[in-house]
N, C-alpha and C. Protein backbone atom coordinates (compact mmCIF):
# COMPACT_ATOMS: atom_id res chain seq x y z
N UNK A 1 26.40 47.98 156.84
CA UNK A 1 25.71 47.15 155.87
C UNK A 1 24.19 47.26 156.04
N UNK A 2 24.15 47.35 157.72
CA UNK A 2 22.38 47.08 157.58
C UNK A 2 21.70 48.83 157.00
N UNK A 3 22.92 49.91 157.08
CA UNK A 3 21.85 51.28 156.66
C UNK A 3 21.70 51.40 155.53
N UNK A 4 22.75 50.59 154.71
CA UNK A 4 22.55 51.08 153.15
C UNK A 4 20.93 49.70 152.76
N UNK A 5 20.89 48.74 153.26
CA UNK A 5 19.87 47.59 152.73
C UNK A 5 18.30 48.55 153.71
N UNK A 6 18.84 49.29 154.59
CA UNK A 6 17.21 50.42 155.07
C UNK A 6 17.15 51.22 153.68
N UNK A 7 18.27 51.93 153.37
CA UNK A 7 18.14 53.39 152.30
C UNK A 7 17.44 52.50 151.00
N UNK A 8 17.64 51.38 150.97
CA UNK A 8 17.61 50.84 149.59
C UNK A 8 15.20 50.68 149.70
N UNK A 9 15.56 50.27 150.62
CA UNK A 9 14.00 49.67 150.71
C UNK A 9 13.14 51.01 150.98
N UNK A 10 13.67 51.90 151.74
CA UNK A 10 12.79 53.02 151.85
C UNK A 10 12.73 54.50 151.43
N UNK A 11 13.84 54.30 150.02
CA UNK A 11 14.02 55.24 149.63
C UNK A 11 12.83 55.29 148.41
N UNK A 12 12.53 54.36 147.73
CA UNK A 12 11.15 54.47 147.09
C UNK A 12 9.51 54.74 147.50
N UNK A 13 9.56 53.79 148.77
CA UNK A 13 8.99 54.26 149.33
C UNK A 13 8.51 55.94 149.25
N UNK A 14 9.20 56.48 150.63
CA UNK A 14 9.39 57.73 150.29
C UNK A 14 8.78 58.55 149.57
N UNK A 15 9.73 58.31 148.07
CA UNK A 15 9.54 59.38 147.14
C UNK A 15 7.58 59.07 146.60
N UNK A 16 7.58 57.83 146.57
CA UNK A 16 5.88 57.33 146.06
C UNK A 16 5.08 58.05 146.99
N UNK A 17 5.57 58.34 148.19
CA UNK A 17 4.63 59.13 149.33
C UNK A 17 4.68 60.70 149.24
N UNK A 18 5.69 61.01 148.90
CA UNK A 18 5.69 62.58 147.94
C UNK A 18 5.12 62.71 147.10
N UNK A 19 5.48 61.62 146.35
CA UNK A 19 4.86 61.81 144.86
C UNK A 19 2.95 61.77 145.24
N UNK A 20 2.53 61.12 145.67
CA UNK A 20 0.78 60.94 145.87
C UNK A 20 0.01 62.05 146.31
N UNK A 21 1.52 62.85 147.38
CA UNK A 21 0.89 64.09 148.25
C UNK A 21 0.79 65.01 147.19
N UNK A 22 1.85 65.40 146.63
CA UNK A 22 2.24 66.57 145.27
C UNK A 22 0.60 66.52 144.17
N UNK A 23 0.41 65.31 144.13
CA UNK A 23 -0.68 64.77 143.02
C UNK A 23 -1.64 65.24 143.44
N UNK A 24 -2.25 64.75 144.68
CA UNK A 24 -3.00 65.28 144.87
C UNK A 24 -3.81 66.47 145.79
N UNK A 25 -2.48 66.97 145.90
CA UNK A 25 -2.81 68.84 145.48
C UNK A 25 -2.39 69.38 144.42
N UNK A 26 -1.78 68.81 143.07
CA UNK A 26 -2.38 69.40 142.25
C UNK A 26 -4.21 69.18 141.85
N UNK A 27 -4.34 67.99 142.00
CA UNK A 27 -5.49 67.38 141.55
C UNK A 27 -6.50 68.43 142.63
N UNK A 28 -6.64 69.04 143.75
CA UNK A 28 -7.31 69.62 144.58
C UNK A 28 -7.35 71.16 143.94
N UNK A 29 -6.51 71.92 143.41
CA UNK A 29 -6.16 73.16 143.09
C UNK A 29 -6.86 73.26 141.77
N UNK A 30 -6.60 72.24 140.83
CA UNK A 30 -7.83 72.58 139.63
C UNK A 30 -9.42 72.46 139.61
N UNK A 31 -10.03 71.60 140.65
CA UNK A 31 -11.35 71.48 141.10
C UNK A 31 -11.33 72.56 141.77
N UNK A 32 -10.47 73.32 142.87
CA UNK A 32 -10.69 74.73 143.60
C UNK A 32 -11.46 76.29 142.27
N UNK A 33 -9.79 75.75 141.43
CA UNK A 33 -10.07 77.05 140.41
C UNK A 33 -11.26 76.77 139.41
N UNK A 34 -11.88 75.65 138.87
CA UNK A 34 -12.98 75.11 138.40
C UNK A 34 -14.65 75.83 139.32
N UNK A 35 -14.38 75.49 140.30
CA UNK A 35 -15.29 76.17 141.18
C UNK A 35 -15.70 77.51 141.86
N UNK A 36 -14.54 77.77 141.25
CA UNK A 36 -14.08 79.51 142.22
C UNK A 36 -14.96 80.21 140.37
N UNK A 37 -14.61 79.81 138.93
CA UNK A 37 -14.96 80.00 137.88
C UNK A 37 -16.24 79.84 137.51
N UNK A 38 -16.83 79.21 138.33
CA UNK A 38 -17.91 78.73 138.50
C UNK A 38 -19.09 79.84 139.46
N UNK A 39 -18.32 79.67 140.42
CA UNK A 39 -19.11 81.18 141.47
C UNK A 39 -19.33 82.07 140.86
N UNK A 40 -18.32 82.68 139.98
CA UNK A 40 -17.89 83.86 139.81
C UNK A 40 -18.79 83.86 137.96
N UNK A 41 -19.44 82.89 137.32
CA UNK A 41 -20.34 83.10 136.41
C UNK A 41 -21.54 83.18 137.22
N UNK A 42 -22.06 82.25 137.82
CA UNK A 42 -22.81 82.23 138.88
C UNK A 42 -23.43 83.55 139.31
N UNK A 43 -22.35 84.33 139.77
CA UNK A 43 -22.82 85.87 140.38
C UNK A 43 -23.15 86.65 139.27
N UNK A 44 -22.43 86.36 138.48
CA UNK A 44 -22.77 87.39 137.25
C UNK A 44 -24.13 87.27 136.52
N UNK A 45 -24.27 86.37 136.62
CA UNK A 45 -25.74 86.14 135.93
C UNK A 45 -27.24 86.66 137.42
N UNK A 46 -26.55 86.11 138.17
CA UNK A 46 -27.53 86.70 138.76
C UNK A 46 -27.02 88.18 139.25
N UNK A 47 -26.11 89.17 139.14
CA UNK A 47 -26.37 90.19 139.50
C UNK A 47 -26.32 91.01 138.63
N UNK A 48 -25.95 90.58 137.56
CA UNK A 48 -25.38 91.52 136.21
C UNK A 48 -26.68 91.27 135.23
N UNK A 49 -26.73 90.22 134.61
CA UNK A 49 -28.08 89.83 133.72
C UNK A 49 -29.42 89.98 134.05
């Protein structure tokens, strides 16, 4: 009785703590590629133009 009233309380838990990590590395990976797009005009203007 007492493992299923643990599974119940910390199974949301849990997943909300996956879920925040997942988020924010997506949220980290589009500021990466934003910036990497960014360098890479960056160079061009100054080595190309």
């Amino acid at each position: 009785m007492v493992m299923k009233h643990e599974i119940i309380i910390f199974t949301p838990i849990f997943v909300l703590l996956i879920g925040s990590i997942f988020f924010t590395i997506l949220k980290k990976r589009k500021r990466s590629a934003k910036s990497i797009y960014k360098l890479i005009d960056d160079l061009e203007k100054k080595y190309i133009y």
